[in-house]
C-alpha atoms as a PDB file:
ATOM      1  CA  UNK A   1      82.545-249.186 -36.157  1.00  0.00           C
ATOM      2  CA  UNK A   2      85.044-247.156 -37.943  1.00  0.00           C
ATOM      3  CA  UNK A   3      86.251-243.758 -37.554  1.00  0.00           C
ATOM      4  CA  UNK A   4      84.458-241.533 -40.199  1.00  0.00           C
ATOM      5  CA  UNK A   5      86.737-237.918 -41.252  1.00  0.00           C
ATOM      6  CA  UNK A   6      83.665-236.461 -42.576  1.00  0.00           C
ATOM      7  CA  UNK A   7      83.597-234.964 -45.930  1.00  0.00           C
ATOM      8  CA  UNK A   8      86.393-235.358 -48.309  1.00  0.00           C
ATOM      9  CA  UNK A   9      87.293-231.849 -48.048  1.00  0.00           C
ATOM     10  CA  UNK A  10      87.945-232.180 -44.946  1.00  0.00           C
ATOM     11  CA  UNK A  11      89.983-235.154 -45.330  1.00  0.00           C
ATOM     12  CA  UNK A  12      92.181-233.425 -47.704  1.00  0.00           C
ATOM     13  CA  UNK A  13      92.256-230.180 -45.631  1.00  0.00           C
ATOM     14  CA  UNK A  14      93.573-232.671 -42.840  1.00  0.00           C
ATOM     15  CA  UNK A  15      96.452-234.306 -44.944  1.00  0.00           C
ATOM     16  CA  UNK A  16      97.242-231.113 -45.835  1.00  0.00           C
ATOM     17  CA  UNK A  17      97.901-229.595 -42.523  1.00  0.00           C
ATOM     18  CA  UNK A  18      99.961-233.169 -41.083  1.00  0.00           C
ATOM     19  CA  UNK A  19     102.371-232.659 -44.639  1.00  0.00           C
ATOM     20  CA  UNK A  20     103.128-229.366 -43.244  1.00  0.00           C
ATOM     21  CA  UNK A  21     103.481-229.820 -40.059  1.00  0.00           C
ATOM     22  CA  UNK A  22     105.903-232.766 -40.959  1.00  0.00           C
ATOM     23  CA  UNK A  23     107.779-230.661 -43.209  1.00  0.00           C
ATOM     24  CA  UNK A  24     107.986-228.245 -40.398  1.00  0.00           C
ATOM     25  CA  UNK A  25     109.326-230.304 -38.176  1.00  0.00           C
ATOM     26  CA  UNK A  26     111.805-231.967 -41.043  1.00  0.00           C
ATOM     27  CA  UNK A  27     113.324-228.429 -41.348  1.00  0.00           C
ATOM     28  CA  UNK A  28     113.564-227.986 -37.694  1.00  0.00           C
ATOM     29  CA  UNK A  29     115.514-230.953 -37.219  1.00  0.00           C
ATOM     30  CA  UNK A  30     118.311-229.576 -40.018  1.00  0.00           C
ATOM     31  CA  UNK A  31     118.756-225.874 -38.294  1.00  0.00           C
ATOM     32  CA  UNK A  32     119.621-228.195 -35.092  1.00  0.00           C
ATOM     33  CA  UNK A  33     121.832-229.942 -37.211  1.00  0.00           C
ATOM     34  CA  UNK A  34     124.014-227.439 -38.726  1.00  0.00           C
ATOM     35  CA  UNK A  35     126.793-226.472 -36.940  1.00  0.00           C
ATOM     36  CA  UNK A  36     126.563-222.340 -35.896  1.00  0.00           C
ATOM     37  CA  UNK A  37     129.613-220.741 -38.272  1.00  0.00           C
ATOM     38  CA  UNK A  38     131.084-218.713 -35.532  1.00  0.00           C
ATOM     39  CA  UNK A  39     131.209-218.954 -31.936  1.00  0.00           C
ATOM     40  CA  UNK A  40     131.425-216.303 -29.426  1.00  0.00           C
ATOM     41  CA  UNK A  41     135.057-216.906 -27.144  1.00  0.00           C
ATOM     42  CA  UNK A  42     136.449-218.853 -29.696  1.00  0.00           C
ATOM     43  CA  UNK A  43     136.222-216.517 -32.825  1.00  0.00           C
ATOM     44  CA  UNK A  44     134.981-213.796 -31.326  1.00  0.00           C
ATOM     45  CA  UNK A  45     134.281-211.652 -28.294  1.00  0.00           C
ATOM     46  CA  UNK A  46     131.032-209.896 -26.844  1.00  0.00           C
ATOM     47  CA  UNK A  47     132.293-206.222 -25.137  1.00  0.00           C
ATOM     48  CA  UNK A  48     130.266-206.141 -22.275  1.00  0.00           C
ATOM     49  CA  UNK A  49     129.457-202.359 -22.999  1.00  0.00           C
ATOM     50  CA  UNK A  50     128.480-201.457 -26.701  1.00  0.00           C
ATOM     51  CA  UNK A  51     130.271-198.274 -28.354  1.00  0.00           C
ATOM     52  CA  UNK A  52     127.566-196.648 -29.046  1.00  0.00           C
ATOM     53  CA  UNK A  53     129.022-194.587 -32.193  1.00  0.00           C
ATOM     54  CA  UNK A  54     129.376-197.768 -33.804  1.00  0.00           C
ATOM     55  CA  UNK A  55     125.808-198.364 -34.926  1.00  0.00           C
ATOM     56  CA  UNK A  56     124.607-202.253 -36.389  1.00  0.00           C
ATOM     57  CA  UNK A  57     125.900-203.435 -39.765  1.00  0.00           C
ATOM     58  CA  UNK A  58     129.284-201.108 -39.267  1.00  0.00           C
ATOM     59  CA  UNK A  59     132.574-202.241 -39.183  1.00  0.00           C
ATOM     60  CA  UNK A  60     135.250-200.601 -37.678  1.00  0.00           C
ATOM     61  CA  UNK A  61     138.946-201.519 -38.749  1.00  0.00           C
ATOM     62  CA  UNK A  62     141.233-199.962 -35.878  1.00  0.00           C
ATOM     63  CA  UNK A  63     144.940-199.520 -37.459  1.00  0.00           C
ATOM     64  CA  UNK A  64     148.120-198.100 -36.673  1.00  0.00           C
ATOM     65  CA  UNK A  65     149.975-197.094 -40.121  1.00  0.00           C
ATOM     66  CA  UNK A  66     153.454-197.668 -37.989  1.00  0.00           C
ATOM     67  CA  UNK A  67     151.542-201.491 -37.303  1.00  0.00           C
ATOM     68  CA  UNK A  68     153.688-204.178 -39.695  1.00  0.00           C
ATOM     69  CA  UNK A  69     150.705-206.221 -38.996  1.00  0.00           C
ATOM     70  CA  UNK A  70     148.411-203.397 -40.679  1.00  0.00           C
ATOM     71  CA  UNK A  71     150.789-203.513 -43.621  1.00  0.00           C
ATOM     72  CA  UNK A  72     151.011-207.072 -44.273  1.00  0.00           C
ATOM     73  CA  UNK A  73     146.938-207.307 -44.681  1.00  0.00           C
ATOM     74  CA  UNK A  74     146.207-203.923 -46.179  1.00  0.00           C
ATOM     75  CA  UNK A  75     146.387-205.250 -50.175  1.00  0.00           C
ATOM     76  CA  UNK A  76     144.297-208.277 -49.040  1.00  0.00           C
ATOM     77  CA  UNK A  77     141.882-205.840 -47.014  1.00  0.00           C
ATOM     78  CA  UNK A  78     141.048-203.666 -50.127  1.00  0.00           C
ATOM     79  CA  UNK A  79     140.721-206.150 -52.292  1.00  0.00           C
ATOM     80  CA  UNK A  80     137.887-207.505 -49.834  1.00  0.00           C
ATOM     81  CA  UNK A  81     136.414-203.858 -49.515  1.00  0.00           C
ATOM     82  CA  UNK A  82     136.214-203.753 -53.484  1.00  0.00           C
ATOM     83  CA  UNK A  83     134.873-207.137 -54.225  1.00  0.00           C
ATOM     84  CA  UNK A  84     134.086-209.170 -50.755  1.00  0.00           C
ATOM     85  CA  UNK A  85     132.352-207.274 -48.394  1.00  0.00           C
ATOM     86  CA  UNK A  86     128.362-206.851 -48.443  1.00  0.00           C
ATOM     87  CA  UNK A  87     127.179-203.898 -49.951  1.00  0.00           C
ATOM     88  CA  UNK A  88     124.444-203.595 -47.545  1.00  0.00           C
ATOM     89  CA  UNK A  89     127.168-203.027 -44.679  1.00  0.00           C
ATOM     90  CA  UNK A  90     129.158-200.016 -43.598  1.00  0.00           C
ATOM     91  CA  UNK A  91     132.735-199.595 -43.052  1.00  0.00           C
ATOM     92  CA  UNK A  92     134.875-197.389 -41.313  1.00  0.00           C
ATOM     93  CA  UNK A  93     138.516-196.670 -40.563  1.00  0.00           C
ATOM     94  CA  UNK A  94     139.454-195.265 -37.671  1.00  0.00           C
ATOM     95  CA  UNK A  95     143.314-194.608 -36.690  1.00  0.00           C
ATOM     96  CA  UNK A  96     143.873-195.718 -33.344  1.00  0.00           C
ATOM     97  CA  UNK A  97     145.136-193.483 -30.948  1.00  0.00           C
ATOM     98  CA  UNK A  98     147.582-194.248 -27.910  1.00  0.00           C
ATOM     99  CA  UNK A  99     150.225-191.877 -26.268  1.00  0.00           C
ATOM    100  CA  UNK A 100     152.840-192.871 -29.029  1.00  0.00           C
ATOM    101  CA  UNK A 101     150.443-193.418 -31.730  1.00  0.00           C
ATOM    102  CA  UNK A 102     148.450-189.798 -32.098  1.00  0.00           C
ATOM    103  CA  UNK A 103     150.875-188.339 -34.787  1.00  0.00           C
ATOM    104  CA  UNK A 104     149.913-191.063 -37.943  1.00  0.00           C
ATOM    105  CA  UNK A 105     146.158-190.635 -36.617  1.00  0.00           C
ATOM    106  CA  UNK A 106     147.040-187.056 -37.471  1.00  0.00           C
ATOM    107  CA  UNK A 107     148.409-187.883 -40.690  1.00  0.00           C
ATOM    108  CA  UNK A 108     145.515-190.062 -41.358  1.00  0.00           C
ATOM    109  CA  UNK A 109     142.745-187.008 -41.282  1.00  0.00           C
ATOM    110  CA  UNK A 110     145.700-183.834 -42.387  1.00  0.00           C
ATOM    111  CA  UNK A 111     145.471-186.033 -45.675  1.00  0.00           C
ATOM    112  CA  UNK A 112     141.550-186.141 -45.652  1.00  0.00           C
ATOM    113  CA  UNK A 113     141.105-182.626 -44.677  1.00  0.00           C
ATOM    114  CA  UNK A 114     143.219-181.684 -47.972  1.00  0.00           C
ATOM    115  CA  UNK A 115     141.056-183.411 -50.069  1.00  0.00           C
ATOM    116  CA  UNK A 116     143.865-185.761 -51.125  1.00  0.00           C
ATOM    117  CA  UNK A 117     143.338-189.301 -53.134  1.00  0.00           C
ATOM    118  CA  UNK A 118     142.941-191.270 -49.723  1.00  0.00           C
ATOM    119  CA  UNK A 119     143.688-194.503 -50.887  1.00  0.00           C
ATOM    120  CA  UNK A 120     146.495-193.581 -52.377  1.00  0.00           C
ATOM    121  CA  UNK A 121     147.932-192.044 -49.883  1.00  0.00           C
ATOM    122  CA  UNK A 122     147.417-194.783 -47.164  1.00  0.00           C
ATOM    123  CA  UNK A 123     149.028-196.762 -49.606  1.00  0.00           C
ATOM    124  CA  UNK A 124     152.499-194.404 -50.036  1.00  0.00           C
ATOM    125  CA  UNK A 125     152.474-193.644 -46.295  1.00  0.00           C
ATOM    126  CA  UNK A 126     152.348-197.615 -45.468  1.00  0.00           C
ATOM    127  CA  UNK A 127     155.340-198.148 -48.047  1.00  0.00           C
ATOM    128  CA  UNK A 128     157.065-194.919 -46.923  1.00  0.00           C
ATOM    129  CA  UNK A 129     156.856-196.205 -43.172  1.00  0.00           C
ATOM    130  CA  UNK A 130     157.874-200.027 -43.716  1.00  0.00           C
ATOM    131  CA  UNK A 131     159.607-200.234 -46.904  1.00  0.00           C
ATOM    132  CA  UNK A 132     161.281-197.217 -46.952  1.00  0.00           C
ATOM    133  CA  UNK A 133     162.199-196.765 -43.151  1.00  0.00           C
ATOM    134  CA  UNK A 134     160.553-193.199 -42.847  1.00  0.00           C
ATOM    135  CA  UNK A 135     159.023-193.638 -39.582  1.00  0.00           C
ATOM    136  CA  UNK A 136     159.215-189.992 -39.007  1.00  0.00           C
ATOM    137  CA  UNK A 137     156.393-188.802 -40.920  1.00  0.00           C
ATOM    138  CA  UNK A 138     154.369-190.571 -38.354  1.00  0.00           C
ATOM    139  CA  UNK A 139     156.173-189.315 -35.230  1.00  0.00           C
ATOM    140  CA  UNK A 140     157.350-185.597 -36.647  1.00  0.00           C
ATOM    141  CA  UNK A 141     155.135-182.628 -38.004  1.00  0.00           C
ATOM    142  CA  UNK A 142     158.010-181.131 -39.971  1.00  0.00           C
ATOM    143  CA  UNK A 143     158.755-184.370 -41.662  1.00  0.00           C
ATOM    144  CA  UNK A 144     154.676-185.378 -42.363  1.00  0.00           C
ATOM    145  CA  UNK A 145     154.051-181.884 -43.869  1.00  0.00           C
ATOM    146  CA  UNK A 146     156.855-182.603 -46.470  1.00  0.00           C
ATOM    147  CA  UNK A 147     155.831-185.134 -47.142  1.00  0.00           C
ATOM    148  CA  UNK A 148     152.577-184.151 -48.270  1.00  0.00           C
ATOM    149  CA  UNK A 149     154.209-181.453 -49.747  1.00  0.00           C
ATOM    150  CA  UNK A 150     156.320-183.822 -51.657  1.00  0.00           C
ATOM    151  CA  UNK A 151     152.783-186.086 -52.920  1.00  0.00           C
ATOM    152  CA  UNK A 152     150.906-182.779 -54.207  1.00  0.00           C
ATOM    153  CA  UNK A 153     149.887-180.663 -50.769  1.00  0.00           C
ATOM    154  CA  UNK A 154     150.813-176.897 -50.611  1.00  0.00           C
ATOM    155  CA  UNK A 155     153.085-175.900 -47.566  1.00  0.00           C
ATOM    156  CA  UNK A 156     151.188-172.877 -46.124  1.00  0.00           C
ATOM    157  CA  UNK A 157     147.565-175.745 -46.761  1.00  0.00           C
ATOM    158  CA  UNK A 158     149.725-178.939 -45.184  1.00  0.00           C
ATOM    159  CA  UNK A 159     150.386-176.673 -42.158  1.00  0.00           C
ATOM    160  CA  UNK A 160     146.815-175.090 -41.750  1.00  0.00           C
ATOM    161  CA  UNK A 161     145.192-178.547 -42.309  1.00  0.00           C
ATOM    162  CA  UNK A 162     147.774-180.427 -39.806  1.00  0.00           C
ATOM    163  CA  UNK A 163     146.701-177.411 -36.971  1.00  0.00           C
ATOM    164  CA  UNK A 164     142.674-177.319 -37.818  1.00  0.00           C
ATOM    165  CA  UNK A 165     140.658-177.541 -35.424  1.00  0.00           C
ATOM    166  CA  UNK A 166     138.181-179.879 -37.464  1.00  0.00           C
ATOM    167  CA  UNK A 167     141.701-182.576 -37.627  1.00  0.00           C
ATOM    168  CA  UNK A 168     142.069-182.237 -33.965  1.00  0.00           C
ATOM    169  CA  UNK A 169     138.550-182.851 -33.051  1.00  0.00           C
ATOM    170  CA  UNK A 170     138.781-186.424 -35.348  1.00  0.00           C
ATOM    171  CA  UNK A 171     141.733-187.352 -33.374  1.00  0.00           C
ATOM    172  CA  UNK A 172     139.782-186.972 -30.293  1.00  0.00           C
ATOM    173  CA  UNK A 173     137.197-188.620 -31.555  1.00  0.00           C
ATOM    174  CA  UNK A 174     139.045-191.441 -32.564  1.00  0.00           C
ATOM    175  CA  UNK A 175     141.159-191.892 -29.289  1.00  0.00           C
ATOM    176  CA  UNK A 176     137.277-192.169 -27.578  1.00  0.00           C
ATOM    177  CA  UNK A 177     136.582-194.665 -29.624  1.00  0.00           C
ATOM    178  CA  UNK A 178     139.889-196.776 -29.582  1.00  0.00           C
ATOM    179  CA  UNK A 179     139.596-196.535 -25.563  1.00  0.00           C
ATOM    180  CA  UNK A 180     135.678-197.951 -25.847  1.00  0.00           C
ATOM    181  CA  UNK A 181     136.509-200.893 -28.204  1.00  0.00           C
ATOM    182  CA  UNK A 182     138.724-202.166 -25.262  1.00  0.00           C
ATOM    183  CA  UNK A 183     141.546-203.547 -28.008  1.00  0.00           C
ATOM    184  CA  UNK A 184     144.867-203.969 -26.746  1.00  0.00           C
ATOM    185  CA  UNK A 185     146.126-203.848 -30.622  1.00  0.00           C
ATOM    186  CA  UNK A 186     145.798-203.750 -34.172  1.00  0.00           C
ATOM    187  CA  UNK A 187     144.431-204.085 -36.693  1.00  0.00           C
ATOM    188  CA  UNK A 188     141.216-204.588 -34.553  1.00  0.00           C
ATOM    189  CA  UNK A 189     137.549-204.688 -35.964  1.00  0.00           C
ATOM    190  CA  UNK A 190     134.360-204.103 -33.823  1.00  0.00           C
ATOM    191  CA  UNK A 191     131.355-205.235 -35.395  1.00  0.00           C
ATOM    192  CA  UNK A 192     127.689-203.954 -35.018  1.00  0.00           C
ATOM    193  CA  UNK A 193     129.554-201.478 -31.562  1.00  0.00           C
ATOM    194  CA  UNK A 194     129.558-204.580 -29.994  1.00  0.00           C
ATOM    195  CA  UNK A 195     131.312-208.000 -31.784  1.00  0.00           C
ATOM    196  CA  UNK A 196     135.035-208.009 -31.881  1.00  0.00           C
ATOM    197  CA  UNK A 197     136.664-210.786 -33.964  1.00  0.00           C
ATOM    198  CA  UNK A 198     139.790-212.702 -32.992  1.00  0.00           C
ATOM    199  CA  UNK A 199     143.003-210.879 -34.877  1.00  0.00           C
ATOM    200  CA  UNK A 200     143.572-214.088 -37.604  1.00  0.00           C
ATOM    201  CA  UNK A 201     146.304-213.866 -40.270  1.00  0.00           C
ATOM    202  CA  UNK A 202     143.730-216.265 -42.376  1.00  0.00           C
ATOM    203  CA  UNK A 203     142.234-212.945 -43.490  1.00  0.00           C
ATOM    204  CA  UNK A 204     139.758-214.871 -46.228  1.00  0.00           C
ATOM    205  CA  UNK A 205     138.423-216.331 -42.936  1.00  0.00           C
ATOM    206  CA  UNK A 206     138.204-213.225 -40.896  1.00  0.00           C
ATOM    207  CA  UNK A 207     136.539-211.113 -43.625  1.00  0.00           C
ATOM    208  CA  UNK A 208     133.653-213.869 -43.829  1.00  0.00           C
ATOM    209  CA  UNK A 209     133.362-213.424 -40.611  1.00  0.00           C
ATOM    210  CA  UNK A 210     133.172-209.919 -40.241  1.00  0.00           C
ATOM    211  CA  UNK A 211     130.184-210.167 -43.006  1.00  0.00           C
ATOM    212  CA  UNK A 212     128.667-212.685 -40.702  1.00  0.00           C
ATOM    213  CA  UNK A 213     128.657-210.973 -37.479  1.00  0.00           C
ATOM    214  CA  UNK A 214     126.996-207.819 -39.258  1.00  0.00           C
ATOM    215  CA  UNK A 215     123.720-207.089 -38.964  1.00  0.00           C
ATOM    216  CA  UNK A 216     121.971-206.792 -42.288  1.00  0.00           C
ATOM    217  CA  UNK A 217     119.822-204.600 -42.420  1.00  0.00           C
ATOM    218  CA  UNK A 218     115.992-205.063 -43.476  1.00  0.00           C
ATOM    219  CA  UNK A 219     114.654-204.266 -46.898  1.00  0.00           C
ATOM    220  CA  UNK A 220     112.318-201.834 -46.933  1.00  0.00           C
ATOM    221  CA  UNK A 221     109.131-203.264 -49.002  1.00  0.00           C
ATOM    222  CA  UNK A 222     107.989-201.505 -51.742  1.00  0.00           C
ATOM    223  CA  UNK A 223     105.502-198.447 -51.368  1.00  0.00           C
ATOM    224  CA  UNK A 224     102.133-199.962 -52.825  1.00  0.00           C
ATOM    225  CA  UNK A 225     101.308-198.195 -55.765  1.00  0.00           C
ATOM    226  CA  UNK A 226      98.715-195.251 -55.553  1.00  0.00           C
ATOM    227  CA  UNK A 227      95.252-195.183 -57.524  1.00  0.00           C
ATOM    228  CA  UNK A 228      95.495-192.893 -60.643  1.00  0.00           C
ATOM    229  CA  UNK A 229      93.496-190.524 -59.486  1.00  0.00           C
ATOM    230  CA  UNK A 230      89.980-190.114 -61.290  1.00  0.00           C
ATOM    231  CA  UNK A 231      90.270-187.523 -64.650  1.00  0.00           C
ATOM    232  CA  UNK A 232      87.836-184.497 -63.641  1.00  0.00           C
ATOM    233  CA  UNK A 233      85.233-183.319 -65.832  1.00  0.00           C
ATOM    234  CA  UNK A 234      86.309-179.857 -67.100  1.00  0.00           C
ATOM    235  CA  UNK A 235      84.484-177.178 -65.656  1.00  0.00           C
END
């Protein structure tokens, strides 16, 4: 006697549900296959206490304008913040702040708090620091406020700016968060307040990588469209 499946129907409901189920199982088989891209303690580190001002799919680049290391990636770092990194993500700059490093974190917000072209000015601060050996700007109030003075600031505006109370309170701010990312250098990224990528001169690598650690975050699905309401008789 053979085995009877019933109706045809439910034959064909059958095959249907063994092709996906093998399917399933086919694509199972390749996500154990691929390789992950990244691994945690060899291209990146966990911090075993999240900053908590660093909320997920931020990056934080920690950088020191005196850093030669922060010089030598900053063209290839804007060029990935104009063309490589995903729009969906966040980043931030944040100067760090040691002891010896507090006057170009200074510098850093004195420039934002005049309303000044940042990028441009990172850019003539870097070359004033490493190409042109004026290290003082960075170390010395007199010498920063002329030379924001000398790129377009007023004197009597350098000097209020440099002694604010809103520039002091970002300095804070940013030493807190340099002390909870736990780097011992820079440039330094946390990722998501919690990844923190292995300092790489193969920048091309470590940008991908800082788009791969993000979290991305969820598109919101369209509001369903609402019922025209009904045209009223006029009264």
């Amino acid at each position: 006697m053979r085995a009877s499946f019933g109706t045809h129907t439910e034959f064909n409901m059958l095959k249907k549900s063994l092709t996906v189920l093998a399917l399933a199982a086919a694509l199972a088989t390749v996500a154990q296959a691929q390789p992950v891209k990244y691994r945690e303690g060899a291209d990146y580190t966990v911090l075993p206490v999240a900053v908590e001002d660093i909320k997920p799919g931020e990056i934080v680049e920690f950088f020191w304008y005196g850093c030669p290391h922060c010089y030598h990636m900053e063209p290839a770092l804007q060029k990935w913040l104009e063309n490589g990194i995903d729009p969906a993500l966040k980043f931030t700059r944040v100067p760090a702040v040691t002891a010896n490093w507090a006057g170009g974190a200074q510098m850093y917000y004195t420039v934002r708090e005049l309303g000044m072209d940042e990028k441009a000015m990172d850019e003539k601060i870097f070359e004033a620091v490493h190409k042109d050996r004026k290290r003082g700007i960075i170390f010395d109030k007199k010498e920063a406020i002329a030379f924001l003075v000398a790129n377009g600031a007023k004197q009597e505006e350098a000097e209020k700016a440099w002694d604010s109370l809103a520039v002091k309170e970002k300095v804070n701010r940013a030493k807190n968060l340099f002390e909870a990312s736990k780097l011992e250098g820079v440039p330094g990224f946390v990722v998501d307040g919690k990844y923190v990528p292995n300092s790489s001169e193969d920048y091309p690598r470590l940008f991908d990588e800082l788009n791969t650690l993000a979290t991305k975050p969820e598109a919101k699905p369209a509001e369903a469209a609402k019922p025209a309401e009904e045209a009223k008789p006029a009264s």
